[in-house]
PDB file of N, CA and C in Angstrom:
ATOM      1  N   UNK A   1     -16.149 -25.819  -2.515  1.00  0.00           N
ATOM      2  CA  UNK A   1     -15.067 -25.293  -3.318  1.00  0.00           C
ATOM      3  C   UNK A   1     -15.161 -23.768  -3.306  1.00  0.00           C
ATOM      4  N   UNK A   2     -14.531 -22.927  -3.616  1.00  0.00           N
ATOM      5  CA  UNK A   2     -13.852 -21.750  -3.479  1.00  0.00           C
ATOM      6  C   UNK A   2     -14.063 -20.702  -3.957  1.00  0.00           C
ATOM      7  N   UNK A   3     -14.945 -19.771  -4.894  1.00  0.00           N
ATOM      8  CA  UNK A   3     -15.042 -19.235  -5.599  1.00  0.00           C
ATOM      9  C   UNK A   3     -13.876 -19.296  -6.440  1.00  0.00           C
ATOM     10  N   UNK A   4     -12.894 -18.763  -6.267  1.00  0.00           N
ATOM     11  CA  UNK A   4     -11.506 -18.940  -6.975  1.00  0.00           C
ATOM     12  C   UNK A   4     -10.925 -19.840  -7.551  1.00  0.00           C
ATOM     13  N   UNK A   5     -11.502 -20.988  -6.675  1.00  0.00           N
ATOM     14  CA  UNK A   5     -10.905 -22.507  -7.248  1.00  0.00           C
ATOM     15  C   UNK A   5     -11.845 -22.921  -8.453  1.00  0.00           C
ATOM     16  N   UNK A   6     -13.148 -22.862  -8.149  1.00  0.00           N
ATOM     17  CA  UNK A   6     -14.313 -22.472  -9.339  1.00  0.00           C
ATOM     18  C   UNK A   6     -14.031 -22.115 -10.623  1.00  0.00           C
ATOM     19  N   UNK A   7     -13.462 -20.691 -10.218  1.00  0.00           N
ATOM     20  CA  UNK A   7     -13.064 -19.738 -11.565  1.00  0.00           C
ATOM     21  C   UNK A   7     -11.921 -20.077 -12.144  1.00  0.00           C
ATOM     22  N   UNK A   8     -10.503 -20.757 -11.468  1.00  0.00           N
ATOM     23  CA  UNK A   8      -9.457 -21.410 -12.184  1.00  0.00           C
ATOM     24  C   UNK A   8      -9.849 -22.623 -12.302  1.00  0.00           C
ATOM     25  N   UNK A   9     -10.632 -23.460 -12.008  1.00  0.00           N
ATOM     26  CA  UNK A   9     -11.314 -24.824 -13.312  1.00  0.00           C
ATOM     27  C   UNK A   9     -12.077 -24.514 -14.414  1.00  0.00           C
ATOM     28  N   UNK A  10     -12.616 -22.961 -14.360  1.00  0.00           N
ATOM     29  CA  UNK A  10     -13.299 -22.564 -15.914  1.00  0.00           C
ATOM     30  C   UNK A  10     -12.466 -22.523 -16.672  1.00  0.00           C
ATOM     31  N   UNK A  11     -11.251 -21.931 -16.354  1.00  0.00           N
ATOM     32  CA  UNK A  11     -10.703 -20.814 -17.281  1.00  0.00           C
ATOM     33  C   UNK A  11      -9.646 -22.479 -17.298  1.00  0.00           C
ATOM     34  N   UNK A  12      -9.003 -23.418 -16.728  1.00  0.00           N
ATOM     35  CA  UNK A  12      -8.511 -24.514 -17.389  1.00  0.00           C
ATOM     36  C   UNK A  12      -9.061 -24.991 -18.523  1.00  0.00           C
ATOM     37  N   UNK A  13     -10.996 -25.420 -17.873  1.00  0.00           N
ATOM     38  CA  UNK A  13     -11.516 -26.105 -18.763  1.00  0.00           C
ATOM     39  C   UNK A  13     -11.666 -24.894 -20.207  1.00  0.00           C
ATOM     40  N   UNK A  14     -11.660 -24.326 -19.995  1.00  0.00           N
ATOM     41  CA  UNK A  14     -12.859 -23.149 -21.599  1.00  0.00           C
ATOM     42  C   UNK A  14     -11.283 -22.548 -21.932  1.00  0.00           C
ATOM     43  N   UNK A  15      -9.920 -22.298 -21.567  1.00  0.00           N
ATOM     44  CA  UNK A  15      -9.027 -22.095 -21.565  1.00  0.00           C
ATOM     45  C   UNK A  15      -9.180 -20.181 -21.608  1.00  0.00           C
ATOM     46  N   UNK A  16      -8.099 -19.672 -21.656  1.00  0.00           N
ATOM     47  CA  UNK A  16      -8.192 -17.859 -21.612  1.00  0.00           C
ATOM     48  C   UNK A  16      -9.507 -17.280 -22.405  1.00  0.00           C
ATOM     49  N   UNK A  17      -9.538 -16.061 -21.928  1.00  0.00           N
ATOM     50  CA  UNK A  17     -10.919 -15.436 -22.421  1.00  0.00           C
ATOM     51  C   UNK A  17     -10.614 -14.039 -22.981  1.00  0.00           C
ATOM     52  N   UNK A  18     -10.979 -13.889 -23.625  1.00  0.00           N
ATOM     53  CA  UNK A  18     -10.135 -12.504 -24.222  1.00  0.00           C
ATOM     54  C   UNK A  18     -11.274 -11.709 -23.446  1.00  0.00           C
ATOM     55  N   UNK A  19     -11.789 -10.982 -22.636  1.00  0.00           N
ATOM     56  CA  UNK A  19     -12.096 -10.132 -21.949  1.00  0.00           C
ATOM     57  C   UNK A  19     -12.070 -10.464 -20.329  1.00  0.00           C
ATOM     58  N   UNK A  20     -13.018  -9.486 -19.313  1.00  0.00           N
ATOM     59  CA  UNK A  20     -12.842  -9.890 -18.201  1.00  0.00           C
ATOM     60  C   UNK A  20     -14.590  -9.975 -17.667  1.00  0.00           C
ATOM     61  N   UNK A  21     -14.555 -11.826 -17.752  1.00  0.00           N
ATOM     62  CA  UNK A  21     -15.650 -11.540 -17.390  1.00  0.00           C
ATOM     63  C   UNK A  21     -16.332 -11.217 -15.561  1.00  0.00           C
ATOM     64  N   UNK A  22     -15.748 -10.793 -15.487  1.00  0.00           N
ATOM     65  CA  UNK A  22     -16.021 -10.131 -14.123  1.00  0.00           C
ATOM     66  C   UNK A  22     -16.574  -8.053 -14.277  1.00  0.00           C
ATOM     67  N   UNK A  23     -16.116  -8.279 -15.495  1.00  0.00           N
ATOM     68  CA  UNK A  23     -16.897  -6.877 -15.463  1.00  0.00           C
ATOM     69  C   UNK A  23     -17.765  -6.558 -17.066  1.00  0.00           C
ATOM     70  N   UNK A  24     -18.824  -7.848 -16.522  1.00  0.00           N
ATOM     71  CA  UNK A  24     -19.867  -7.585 -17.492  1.00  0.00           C
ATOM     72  C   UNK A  24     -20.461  -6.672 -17.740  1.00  0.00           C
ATOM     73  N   UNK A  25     -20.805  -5.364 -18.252  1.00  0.00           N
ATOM     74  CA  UNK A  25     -21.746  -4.102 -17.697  1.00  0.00           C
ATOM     75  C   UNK A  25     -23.089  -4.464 -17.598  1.00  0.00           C
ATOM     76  N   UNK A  26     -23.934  -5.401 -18.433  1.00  0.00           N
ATOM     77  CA  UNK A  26     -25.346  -5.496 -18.558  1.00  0.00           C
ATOM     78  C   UNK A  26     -25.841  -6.573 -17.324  1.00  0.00           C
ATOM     79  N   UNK A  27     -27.152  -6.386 -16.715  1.00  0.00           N
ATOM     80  CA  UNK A  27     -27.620  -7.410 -16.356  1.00  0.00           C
ATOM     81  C   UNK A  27     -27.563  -8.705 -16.695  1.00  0.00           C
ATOM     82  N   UNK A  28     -27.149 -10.260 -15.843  1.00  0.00           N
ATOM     83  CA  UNK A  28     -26.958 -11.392 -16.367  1.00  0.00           C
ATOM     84  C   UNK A  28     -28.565 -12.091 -15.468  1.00  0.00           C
ATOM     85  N   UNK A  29     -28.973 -13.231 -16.403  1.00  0.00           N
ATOM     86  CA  UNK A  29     -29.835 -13.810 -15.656  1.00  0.00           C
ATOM     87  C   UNK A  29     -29.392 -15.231 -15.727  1.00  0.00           C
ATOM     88  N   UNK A  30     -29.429 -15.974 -14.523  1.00  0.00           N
ATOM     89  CA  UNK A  30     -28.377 -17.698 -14.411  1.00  0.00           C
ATOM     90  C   UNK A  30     -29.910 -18.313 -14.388  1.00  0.00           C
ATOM     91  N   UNK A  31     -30.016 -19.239 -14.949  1.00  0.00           N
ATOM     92  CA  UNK A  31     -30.746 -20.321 -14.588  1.00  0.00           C
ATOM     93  C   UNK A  31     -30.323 -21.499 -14.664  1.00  0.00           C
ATOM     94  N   UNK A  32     -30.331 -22.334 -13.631  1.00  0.00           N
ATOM     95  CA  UNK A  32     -29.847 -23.716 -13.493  1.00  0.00           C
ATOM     96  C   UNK A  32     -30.703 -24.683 -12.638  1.00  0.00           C
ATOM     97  N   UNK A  33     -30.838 -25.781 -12.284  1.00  0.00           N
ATOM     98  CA  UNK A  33     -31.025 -26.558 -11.649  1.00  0.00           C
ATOM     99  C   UNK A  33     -30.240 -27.047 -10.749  1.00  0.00           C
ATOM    100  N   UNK A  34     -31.118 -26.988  -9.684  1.00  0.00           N
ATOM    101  CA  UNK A  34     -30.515 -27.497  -8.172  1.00  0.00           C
ATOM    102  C   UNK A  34     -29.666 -28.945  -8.249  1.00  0.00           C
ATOM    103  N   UNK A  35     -30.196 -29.361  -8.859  1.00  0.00           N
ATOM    104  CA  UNK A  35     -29.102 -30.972  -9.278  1.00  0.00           C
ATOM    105  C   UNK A  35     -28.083 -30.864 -10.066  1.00  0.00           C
ATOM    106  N   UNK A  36     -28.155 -29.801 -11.079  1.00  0.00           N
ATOM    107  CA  UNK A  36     -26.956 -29.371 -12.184  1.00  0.00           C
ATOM    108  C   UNK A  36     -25.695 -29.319 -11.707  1.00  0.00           C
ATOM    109  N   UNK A  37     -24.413 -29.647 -12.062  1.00  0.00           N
ATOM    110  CA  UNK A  37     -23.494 -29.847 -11.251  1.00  0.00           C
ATOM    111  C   UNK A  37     -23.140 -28.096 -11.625  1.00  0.00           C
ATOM    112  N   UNK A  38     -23.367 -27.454 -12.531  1.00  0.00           N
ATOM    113  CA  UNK A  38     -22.666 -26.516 -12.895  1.00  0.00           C
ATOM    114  C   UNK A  38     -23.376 -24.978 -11.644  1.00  0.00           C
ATOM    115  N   UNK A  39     -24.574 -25.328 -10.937  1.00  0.00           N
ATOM    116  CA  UNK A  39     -24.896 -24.920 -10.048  1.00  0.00           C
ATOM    117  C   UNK A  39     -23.782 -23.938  -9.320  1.00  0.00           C
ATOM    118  N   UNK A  40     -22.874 -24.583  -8.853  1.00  0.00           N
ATOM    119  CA  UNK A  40     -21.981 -23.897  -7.884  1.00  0.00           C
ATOM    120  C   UNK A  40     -20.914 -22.667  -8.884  1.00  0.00           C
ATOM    121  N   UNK A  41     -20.748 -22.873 -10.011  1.00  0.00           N
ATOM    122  CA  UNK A  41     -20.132 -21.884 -11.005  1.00  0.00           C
ATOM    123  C   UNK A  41     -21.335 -20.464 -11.213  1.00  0.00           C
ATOM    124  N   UNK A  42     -22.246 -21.076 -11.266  1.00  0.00           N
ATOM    125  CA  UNK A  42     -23.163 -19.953 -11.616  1.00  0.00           C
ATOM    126  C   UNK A  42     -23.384 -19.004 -10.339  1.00  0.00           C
ATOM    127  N   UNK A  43     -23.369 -19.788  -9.180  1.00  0.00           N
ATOM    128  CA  UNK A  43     -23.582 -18.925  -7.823  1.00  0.00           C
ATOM    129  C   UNK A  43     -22.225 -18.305  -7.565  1.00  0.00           C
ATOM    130  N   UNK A  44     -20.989 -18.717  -7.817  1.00  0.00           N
ATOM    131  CA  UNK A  44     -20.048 -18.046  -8.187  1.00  0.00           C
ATOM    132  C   UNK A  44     -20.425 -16.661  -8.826  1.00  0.00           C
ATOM    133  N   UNK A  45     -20.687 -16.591 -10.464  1.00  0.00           N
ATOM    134  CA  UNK A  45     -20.536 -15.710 -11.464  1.00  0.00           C
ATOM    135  C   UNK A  45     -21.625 -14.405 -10.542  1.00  0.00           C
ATOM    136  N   UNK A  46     -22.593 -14.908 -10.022  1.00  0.00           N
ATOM    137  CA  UNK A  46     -23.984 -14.060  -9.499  1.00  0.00           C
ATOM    138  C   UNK A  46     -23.254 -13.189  -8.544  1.00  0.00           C
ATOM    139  N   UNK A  47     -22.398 -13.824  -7.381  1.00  0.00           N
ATOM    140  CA  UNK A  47     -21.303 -13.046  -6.630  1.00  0.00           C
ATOM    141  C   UNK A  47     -20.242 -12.239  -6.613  1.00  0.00           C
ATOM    142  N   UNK A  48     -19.886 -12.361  -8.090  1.00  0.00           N
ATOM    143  CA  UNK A  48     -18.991 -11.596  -8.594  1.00  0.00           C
ATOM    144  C   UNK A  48     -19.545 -10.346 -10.063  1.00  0.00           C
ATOM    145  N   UNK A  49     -20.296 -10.349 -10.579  1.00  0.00           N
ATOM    146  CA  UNK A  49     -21.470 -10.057 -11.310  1.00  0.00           C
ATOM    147  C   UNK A  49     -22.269  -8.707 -10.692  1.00  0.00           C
ATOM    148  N   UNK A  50     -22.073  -6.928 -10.640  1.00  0.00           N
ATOM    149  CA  UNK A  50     -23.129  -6.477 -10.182  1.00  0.00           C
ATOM    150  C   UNK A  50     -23.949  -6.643 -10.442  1.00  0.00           C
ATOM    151  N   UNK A  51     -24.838  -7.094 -11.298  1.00  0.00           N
ATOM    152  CA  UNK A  51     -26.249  -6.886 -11.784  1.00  0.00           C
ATOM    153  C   UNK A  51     -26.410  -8.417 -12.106  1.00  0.00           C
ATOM    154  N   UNK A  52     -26.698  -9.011 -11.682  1.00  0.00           N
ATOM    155  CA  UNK A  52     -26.307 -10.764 -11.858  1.00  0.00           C
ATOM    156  C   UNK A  52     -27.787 -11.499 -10.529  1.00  0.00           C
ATOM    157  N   UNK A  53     -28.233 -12.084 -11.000  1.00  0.00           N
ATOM    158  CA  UNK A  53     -29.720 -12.582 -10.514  1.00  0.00           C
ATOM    159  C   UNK A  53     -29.203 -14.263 -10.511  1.00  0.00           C
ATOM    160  N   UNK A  54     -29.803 -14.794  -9.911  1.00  0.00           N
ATOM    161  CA  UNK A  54     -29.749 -16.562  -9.776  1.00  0.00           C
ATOM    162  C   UNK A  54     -30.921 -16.967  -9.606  1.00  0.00           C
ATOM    163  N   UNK A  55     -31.238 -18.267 -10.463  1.00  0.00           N
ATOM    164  CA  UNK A  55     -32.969 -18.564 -10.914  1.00  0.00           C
ATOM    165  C   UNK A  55     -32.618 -20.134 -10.442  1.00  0.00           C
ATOM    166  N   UNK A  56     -32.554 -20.502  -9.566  1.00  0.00           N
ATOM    167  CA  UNK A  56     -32.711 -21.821  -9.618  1.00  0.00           C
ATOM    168  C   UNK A  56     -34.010 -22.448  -9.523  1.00  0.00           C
ATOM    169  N   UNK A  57     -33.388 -23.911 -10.402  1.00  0.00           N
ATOM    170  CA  UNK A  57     -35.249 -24.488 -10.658  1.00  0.00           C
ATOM    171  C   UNK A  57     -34.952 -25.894  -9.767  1.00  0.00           C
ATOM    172  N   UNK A  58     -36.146 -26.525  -9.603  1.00  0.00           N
ATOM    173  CA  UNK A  58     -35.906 -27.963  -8.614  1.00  0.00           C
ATOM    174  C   UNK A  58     -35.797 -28.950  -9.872  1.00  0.00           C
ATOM    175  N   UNK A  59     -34.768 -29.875  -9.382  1.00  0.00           N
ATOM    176  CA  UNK A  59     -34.069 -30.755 -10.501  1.00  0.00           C
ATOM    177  C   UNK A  59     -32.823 -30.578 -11.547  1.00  0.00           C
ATOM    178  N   UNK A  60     -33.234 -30.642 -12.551  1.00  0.00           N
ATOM    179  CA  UNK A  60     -31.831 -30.752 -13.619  1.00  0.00           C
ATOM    180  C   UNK A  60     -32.074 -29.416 -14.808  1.00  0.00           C
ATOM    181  N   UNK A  61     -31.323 -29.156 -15.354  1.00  0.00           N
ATOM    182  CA  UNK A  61     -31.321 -28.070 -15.792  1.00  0.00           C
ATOM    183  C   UNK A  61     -32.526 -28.064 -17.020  1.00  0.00           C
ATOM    184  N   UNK A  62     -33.238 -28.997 -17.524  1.00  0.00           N
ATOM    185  CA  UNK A  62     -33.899 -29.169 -18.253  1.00  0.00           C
ATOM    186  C   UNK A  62     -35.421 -28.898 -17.489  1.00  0.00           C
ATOM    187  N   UNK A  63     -35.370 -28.570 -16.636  1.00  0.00           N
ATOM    188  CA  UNK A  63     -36.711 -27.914 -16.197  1.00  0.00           C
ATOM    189  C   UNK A  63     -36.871 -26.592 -16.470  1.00  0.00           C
ATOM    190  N   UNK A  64     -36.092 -25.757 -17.338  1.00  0.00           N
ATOM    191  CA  UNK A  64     -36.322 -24.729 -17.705  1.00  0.00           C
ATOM    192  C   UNK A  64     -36.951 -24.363 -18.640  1.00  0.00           C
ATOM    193  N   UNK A  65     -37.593 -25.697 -19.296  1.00  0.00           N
ATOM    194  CA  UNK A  65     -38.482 -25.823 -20.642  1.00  0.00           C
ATOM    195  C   UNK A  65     -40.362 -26.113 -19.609  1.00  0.00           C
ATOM    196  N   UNK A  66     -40.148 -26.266 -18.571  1.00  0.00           N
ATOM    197  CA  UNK A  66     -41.528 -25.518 -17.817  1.00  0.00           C
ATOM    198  C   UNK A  66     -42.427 -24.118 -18.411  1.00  0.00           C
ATOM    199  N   UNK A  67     -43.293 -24.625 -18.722  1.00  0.00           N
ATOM    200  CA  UNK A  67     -44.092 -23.665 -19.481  1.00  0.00           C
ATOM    201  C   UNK A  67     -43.994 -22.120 -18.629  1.00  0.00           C
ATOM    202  N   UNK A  68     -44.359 -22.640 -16.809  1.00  0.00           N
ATOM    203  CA  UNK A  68     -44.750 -21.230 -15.866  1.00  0.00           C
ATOM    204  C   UNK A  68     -42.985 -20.767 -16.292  1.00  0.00           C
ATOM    205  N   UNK A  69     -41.763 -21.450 -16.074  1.00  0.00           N
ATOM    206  CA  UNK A  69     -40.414 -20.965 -15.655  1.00  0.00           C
ATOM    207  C   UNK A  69     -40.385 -19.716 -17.207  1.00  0.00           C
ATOM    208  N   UNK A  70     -40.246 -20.780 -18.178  1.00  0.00           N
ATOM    209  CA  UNK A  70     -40.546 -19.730 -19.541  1.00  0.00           C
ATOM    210  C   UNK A  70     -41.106 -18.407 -19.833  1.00  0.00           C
ATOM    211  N   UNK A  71     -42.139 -18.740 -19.039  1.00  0.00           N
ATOM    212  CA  UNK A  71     -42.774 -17.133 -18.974  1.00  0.00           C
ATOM    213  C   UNK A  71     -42.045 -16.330 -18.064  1.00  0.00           C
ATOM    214  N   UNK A  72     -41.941 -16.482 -17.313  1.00  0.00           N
ATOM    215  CA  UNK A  72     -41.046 -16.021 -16.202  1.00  0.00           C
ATOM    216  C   UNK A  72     -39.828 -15.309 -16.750  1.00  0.00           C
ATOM    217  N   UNK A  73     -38.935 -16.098 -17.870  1.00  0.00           N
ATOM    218  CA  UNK A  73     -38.032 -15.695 -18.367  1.00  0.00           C
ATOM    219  C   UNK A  73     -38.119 -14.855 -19.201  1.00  0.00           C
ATOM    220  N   UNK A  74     -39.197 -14.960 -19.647  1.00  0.00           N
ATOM    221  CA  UNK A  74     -39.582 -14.173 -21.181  1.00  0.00           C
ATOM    222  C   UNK A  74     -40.084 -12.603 -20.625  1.00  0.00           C
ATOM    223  N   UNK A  75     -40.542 -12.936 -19.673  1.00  0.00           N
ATOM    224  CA  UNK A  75     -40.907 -11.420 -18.792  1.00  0.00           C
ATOM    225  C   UNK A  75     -39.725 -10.740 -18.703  1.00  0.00           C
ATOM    226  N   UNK A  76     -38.654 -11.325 -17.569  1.00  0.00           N
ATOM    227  CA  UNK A  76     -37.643 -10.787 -17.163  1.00  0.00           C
ATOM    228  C   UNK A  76     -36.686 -10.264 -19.268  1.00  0.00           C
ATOM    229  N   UNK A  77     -36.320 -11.248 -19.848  1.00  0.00           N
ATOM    230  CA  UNK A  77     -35.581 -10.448 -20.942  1.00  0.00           C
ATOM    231  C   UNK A  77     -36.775  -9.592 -21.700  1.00  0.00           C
ATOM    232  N   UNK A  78     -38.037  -9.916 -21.031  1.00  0.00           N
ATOM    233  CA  UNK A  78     -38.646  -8.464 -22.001  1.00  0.00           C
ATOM    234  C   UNK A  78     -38.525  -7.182 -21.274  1.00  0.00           C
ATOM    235  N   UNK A  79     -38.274  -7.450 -20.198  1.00  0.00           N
ATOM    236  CA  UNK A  79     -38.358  -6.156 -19.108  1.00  0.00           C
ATOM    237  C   UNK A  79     -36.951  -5.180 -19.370  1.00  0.00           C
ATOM    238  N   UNK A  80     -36.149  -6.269 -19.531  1.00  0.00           N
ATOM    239  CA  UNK A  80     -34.427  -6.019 -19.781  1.00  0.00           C
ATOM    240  C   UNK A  80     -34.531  -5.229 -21.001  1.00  0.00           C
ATOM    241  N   UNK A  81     -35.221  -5.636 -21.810  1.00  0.00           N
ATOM    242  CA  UNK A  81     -34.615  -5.105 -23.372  1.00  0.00           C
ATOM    243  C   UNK A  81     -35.461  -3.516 -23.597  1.00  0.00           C
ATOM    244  N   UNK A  82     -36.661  -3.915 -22.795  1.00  0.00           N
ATOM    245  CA  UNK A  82     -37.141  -2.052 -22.849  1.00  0.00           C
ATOM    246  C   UNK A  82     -36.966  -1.368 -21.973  1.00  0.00           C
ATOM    247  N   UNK A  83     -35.916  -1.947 -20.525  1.00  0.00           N
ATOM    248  CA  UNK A  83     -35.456  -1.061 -19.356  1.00  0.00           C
ATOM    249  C   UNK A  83     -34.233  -0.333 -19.709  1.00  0.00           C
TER     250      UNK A  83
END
């Protein structure tokens, strides 16, 4: 699917957005799982996103409660919040 086609099934499903999220200013961090269907939206947002990172984990999105992935995360928004 399309990037575009992607982004007009969000904005059907979640309906209008009162800003544009295509011009987030801050760093975004995606984490999802390789099985997650929502996978292909997030690799979307990372492509359109300057400052936009993609974390995929093996399995379903609930592997992000992995003790090592956690830290991992907790690094990266600690790094964010005093960079």
């Amino acid at each position: 699917m399309s990037p575009e086609a992607l982004t007009g099934e969000l904005t059907l499903t979640l309906g209008a957005w009162d800003f544009d999220p295509n011009a987030v200013p801050s760093p975004v961090e995606f984490v999802t799982g390789a099985d997650d269907v929502g996978a292909p939206y997030a690799a979307v947002w990372v492509g359109r996103l300057p400052d936009a990172r993609l974390h995929v984990v093996p399995g379903g999105h609930i592997a992000v409660l992995d003790p090592s992935l956690r830290r991992r995360l907790m690094a990266l928004l600690g790094s964010a919040a005093t960079g």
